[in-house]
PDB file of N, CA and C in Angstrom:
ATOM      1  N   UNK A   1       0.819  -1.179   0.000  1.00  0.00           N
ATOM      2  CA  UNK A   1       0.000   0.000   0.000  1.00  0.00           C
ATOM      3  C   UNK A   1       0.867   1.249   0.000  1.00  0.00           C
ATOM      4  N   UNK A   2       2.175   1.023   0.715  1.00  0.00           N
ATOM      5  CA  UNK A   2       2.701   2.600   0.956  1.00  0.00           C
ATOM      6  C   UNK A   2       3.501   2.981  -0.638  1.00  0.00           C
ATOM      7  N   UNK A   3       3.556   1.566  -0.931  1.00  0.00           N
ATOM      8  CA  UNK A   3       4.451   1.730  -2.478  1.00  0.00           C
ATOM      9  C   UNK A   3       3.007   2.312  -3.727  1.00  0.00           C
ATOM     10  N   UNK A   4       2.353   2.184  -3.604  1.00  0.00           N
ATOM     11  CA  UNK A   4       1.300   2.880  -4.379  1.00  0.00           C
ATOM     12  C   UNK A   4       0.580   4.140  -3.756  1.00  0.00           C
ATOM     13  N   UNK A   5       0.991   4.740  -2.588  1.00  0.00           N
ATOM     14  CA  UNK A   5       0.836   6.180  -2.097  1.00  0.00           C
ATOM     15  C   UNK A   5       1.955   6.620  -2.767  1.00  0.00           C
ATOM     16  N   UNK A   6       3.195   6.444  -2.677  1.00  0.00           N
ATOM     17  CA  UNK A   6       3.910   6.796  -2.729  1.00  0.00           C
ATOM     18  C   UNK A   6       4.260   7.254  -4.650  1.00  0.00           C
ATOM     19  N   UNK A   7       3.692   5.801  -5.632  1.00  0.00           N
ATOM     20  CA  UNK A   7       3.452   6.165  -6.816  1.00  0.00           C
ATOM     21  C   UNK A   7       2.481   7.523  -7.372  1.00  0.00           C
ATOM     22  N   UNK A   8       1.556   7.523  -6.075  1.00  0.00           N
ATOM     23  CA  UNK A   8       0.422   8.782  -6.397  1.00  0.00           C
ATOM     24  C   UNK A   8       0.647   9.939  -6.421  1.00  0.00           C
ATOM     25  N   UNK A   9       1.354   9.985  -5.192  1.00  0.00           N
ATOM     26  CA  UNK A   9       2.087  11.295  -4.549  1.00  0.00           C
ATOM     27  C   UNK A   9       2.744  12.140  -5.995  1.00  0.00           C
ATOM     28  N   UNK A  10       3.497  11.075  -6.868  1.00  0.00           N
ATOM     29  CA  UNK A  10       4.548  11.373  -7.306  1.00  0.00           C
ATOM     30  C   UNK A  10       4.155  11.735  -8.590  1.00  0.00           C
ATOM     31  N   UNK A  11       3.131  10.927  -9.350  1.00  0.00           N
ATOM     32  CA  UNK A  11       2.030  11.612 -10.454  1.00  0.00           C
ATOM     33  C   UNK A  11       1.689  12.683 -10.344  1.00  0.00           C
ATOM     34  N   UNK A  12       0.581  12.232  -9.013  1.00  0.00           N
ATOM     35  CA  UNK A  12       0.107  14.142  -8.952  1.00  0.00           C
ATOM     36  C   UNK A  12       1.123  15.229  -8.497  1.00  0.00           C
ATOM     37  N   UNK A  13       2.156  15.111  -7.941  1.00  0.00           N
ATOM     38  CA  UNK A  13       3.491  16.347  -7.883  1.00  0.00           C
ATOM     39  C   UNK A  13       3.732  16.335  -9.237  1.00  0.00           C
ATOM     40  N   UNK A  14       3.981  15.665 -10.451  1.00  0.00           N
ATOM     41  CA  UNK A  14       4.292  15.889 -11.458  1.00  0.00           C
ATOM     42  C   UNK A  14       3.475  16.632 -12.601  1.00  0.00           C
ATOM     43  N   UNK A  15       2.678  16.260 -12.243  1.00  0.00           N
ATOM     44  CA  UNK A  15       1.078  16.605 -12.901  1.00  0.00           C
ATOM     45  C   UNK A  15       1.165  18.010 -12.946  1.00  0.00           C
ATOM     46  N   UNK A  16       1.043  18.689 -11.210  1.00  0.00           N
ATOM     47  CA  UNK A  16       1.183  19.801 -10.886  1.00  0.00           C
ATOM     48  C   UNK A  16       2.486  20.860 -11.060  1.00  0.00           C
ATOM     49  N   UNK A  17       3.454  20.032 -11.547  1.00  0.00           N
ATOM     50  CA  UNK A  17       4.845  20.722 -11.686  1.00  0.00           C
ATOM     51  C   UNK A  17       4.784  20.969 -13.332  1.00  0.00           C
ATOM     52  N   UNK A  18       4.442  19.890 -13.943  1.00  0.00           N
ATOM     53  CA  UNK A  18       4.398  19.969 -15.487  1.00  0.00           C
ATOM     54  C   UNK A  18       3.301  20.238 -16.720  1.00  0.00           C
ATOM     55  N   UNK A  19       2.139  19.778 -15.968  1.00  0.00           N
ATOM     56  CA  UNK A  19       1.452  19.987 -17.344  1.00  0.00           C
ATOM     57  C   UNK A  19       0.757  20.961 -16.552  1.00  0.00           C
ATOM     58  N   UNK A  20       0.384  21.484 -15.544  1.00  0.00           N
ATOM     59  CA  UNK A  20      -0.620  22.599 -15.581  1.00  0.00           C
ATOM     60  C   UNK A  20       0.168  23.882 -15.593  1.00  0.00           C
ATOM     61  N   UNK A  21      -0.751  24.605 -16.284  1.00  0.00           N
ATOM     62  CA  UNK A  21       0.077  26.260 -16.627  1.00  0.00           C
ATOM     63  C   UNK A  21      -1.047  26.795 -15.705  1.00  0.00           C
ATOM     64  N   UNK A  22      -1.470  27.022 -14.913  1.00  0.00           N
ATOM     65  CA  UNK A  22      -2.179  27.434 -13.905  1.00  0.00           C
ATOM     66  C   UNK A  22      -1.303  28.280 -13.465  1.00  0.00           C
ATOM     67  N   UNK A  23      -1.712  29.884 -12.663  1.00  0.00           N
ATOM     68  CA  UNK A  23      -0.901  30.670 -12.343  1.00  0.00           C
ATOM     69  C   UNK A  23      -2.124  31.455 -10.815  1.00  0.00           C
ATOM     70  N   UNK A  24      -1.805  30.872 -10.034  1.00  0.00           N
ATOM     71  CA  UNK A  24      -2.372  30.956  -8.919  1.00  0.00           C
ATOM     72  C   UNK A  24      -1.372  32.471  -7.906  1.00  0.00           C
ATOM     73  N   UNK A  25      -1.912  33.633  -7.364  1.00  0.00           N
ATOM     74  CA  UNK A  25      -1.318  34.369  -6.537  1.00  0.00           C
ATOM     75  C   UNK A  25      -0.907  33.866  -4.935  1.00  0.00           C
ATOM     76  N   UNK A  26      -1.799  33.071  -4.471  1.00  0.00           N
ATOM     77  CA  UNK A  26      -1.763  32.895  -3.060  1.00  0.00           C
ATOM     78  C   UNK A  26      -0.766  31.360  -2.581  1.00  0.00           C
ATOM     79  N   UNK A  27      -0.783  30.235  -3.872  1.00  0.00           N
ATOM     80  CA  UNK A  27       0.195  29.285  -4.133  1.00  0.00           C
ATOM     81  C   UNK A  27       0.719  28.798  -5.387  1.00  0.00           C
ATOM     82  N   UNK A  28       2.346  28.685  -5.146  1.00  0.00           N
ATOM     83  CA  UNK A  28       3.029  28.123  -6.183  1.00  0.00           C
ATOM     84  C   UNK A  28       2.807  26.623  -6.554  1.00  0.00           C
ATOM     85  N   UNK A  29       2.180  26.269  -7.553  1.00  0.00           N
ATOM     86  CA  UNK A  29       1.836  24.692  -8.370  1.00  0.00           C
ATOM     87  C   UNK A  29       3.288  24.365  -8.306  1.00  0.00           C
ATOM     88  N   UNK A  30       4.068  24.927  -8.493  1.00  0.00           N
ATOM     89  CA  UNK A  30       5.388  23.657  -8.824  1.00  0.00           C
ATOM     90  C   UNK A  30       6.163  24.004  -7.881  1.00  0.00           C
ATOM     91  N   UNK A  31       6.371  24.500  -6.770  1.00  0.00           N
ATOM     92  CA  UNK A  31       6.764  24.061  -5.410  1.00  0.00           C
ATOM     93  C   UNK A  31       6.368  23.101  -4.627  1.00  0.00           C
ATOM     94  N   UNK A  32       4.598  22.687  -4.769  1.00  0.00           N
ATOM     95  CA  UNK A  32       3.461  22.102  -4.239  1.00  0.00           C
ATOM     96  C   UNK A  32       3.967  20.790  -4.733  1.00  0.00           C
ATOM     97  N   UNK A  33       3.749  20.595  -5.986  1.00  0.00           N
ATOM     98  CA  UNK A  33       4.248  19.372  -7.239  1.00  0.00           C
ATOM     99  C   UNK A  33       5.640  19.202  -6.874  1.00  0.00           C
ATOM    100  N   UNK A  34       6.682  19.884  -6.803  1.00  0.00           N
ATOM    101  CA  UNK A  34       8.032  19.514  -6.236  1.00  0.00           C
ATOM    102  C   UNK A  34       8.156  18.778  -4.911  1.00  0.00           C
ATOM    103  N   UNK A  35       7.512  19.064  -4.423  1.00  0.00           N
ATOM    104  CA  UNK A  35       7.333  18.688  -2.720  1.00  0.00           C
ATOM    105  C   UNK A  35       6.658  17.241  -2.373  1.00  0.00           C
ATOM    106  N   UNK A  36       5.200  17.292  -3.395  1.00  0.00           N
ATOM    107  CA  UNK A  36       4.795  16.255  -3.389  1.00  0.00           C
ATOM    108  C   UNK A  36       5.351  14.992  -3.966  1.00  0.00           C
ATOM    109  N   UNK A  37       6.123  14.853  -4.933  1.00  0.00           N
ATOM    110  CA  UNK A  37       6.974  14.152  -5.922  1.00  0.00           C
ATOM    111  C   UNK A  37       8.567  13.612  -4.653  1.00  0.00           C
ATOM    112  N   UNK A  38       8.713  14.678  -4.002  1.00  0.00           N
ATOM    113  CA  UNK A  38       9.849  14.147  -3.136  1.00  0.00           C
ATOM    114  C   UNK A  38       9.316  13.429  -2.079  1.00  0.00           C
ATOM    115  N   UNK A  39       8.188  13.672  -1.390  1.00  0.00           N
ATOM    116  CA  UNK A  39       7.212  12.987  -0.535  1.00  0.00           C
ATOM    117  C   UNK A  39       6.974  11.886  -1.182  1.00  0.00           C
ATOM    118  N   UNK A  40       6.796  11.325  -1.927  1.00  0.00           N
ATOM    119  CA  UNK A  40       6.480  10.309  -3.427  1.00  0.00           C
ATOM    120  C   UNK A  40       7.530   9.808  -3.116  1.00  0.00           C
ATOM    121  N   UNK A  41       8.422   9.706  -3.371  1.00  0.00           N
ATOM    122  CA  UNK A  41      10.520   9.458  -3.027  1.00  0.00           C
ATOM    123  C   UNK A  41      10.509   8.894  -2.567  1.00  0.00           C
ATOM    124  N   UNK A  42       9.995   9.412  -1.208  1.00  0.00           N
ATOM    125  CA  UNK A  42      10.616   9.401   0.062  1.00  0.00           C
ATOM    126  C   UNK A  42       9.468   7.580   0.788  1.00  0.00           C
ATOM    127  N   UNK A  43       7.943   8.082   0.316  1.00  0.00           N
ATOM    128  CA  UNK A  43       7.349   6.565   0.818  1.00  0.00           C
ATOM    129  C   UNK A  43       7.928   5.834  -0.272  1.00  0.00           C
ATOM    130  N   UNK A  44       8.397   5.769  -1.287  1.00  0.00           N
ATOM    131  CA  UNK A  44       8.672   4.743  -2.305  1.00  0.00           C
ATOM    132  C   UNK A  44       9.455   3.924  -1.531  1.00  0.00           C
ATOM    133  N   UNK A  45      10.369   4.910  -0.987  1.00  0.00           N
ATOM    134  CA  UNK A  45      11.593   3.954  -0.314  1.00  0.00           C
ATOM    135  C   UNK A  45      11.311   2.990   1.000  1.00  0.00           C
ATOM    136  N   UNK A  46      10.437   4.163   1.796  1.00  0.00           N
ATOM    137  CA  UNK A  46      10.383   3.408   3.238  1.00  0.00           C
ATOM    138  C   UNK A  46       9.852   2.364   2.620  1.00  0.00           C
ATOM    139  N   UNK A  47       8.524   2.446   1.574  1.00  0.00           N
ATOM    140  CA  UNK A  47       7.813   0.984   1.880  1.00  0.00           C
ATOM    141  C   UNK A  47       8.591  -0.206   0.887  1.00  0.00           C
ATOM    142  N   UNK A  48       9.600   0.372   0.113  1.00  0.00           N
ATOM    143  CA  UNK A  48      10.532  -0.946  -0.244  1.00  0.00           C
ATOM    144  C   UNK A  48      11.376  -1.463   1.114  1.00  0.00           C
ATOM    145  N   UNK A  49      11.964  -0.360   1.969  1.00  0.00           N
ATOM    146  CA  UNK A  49      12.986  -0.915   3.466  1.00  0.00           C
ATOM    147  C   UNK A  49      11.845  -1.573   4.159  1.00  0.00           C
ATOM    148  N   UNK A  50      10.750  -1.705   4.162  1.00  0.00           N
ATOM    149  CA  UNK A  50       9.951  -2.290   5.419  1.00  0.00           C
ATOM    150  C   UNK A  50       9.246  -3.868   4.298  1.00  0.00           C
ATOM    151  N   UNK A  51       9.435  -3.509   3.188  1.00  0.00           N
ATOM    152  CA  UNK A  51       9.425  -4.998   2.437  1.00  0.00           C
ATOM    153  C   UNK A  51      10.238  -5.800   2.456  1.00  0.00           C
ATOM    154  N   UNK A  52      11.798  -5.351   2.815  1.00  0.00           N
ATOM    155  CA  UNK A  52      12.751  -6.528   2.310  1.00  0.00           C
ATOM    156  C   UNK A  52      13.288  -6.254   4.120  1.00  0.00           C
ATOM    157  N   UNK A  53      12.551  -5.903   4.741  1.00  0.00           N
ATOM    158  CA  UNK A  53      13.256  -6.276   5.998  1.00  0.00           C
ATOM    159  C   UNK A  53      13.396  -7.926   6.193  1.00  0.00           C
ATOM    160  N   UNK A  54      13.841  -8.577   7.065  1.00  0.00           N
ATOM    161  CA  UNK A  54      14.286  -9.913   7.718  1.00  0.00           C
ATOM    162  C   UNK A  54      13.063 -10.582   8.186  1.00  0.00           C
ATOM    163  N   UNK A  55      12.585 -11.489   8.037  1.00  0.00           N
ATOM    164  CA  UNK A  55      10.951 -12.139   8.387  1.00  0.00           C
ATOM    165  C   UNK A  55      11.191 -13.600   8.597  1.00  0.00           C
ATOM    166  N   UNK A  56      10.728 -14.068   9.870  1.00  0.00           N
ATOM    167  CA  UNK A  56      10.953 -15.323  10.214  1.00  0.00           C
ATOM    168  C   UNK A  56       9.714 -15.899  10.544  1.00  0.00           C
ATOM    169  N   UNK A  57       9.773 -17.071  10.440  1.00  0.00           N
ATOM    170  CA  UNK A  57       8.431 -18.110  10.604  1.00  0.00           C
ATOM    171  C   UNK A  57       8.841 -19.294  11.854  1.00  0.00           C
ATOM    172  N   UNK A  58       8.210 -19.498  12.642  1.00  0.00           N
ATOM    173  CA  UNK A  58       8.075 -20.421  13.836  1.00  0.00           C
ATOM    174  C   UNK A  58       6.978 -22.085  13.688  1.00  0.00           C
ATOM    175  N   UNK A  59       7.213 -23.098  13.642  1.00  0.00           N
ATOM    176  CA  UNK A  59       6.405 -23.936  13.853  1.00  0.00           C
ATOM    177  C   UNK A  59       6.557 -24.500  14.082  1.00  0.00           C
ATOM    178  N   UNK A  60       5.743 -24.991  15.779  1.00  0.00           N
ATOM    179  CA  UNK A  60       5.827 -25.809  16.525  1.00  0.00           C
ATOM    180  C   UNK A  60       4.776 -26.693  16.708  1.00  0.00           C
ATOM    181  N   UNK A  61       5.179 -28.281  16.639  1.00  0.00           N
ATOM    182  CA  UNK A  61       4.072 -29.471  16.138  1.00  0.00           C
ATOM    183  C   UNK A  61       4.029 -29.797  17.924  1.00  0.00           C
ATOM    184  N   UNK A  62       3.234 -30.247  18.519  1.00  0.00           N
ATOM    185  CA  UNK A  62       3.038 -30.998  19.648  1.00  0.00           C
ATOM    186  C   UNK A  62       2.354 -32.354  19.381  1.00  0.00           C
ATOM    187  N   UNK A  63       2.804 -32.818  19.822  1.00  0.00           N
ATOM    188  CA  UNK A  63       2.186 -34.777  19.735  1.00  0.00           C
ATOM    189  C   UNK A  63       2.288 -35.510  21.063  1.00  0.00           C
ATOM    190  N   UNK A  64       1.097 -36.065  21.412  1.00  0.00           N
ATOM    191  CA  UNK A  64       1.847 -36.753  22.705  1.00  0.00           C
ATOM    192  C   UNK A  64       1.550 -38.294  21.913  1.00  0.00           C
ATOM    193  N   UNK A  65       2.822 -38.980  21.851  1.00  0.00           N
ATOM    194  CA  UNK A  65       3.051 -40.400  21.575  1.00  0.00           C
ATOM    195  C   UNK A  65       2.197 -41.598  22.832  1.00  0.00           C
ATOM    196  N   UNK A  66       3.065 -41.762  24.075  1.00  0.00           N
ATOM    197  CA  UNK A  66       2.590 -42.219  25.039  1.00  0.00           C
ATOM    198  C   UNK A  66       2.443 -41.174  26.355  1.00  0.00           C
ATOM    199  N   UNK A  67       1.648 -41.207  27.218  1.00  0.00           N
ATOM    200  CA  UNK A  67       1.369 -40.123  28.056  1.00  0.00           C
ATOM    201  C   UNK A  67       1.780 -40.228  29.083  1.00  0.00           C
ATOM    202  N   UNK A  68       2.607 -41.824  29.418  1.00  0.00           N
ATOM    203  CA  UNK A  68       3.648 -42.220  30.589  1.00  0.00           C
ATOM    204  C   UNK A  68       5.158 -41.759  30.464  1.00  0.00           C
ATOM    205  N   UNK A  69       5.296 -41.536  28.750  1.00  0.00           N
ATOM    206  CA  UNK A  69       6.762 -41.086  28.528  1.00  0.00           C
ATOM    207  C   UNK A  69       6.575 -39.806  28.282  1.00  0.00           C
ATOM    208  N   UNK A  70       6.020 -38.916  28.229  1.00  0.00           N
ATOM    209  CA  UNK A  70       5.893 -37.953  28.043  1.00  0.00           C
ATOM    210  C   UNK A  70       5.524 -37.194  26.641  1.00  0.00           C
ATOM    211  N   UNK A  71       5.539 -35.812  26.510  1.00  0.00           N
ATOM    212  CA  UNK A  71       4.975 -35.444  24.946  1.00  0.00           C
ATOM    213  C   UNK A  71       6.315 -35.264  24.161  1.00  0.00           C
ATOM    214  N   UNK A  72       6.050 -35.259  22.818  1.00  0.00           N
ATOM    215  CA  UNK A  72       7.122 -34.981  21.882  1.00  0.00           C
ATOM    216  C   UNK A  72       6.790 -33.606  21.063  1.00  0.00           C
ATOM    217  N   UNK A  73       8.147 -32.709  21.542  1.00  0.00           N
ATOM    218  CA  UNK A  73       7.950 -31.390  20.601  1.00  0.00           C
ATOM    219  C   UNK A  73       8.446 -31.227  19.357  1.00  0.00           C
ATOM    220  N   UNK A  74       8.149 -31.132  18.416  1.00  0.00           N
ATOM    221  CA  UNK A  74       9.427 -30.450  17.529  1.00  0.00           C
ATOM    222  C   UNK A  74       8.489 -28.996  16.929  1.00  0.00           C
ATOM    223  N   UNK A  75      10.053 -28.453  16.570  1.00  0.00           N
ATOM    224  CA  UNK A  75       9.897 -27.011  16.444  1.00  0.00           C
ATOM    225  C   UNK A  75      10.702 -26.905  15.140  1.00  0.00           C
ATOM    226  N   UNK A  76      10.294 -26.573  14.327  1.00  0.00           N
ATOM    227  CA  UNK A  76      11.137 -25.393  13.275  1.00  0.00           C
ATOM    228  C   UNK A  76      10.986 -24.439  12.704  1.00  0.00           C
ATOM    229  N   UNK A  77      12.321 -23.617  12.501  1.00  0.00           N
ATOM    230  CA  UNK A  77      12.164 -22.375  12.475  1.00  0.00           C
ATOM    231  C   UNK A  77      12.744 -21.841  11.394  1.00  0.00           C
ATOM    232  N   UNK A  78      12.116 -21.241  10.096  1.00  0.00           N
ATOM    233  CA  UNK A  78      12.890 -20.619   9.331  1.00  0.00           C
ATOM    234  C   UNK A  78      12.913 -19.002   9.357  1.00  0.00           C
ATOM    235  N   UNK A  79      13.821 -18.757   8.844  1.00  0.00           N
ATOM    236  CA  UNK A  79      14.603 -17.368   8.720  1.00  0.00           C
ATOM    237  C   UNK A  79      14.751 -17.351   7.235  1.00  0.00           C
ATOM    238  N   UNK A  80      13.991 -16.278   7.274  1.00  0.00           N
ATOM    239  CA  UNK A  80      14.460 -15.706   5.192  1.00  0.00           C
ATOM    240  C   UNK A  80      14.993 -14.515   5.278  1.00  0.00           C
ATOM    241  N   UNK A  81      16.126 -14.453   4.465  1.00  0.00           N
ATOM    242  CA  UNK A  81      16.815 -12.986   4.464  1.00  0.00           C
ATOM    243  C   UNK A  81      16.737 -12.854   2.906  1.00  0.00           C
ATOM    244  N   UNK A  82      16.039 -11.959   2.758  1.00  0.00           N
ATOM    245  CA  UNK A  82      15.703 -11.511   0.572  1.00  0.00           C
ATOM    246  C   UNK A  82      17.379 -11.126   0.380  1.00  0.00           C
ATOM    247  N   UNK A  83      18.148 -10.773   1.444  1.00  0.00           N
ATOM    248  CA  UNK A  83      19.808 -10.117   0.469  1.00  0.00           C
ATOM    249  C   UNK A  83      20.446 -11.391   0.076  1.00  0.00           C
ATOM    250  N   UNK A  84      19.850 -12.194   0.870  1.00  0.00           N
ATOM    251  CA  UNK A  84      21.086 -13.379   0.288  1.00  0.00           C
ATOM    252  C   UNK A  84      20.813 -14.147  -0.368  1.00  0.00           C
TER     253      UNK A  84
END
């Protein structure tokens, strides 16, 4: 989601920087459009760093075999790292 705010942001800053000839007294369009387009940038990135962060998975099976010897755990655990 933040990677498609971040695509929007960056349209409409462009939109507003380039194709409108609009000449407004009280605000500048392509300061507005400049600003928004770097805001655009700026979520592009966070929400790629919070995609390829480090994400691990846990799963743990419980079974009890006999209930005089006690239960049997197993656990495994993977770890995905996207750099490597």
């Amino acid at each position: 989601m933040s990677i498609g705010l971040g695509i929007f942001l960056f349209v409409v800053g462009a939109i507003l920087t380039f194709a409108l000839n609009v000449s407004l007294d009280w605000i500048d369009l392509d300061l507005v459009g400049y600003l928004l387009m770097g805001a655009g940038v700026v979520v592009v990135i966070i929400g790629l760093i919070l995609l390829m962060r480090r994400r691990s998975a846990v799963s743990t099976t419980r079974s009890a075999v006999d209930p005089a010897s006690g239960e049997r755990v197993t656990q495994q655990r993977t770890d995905r790292d996207p750099l490597v």
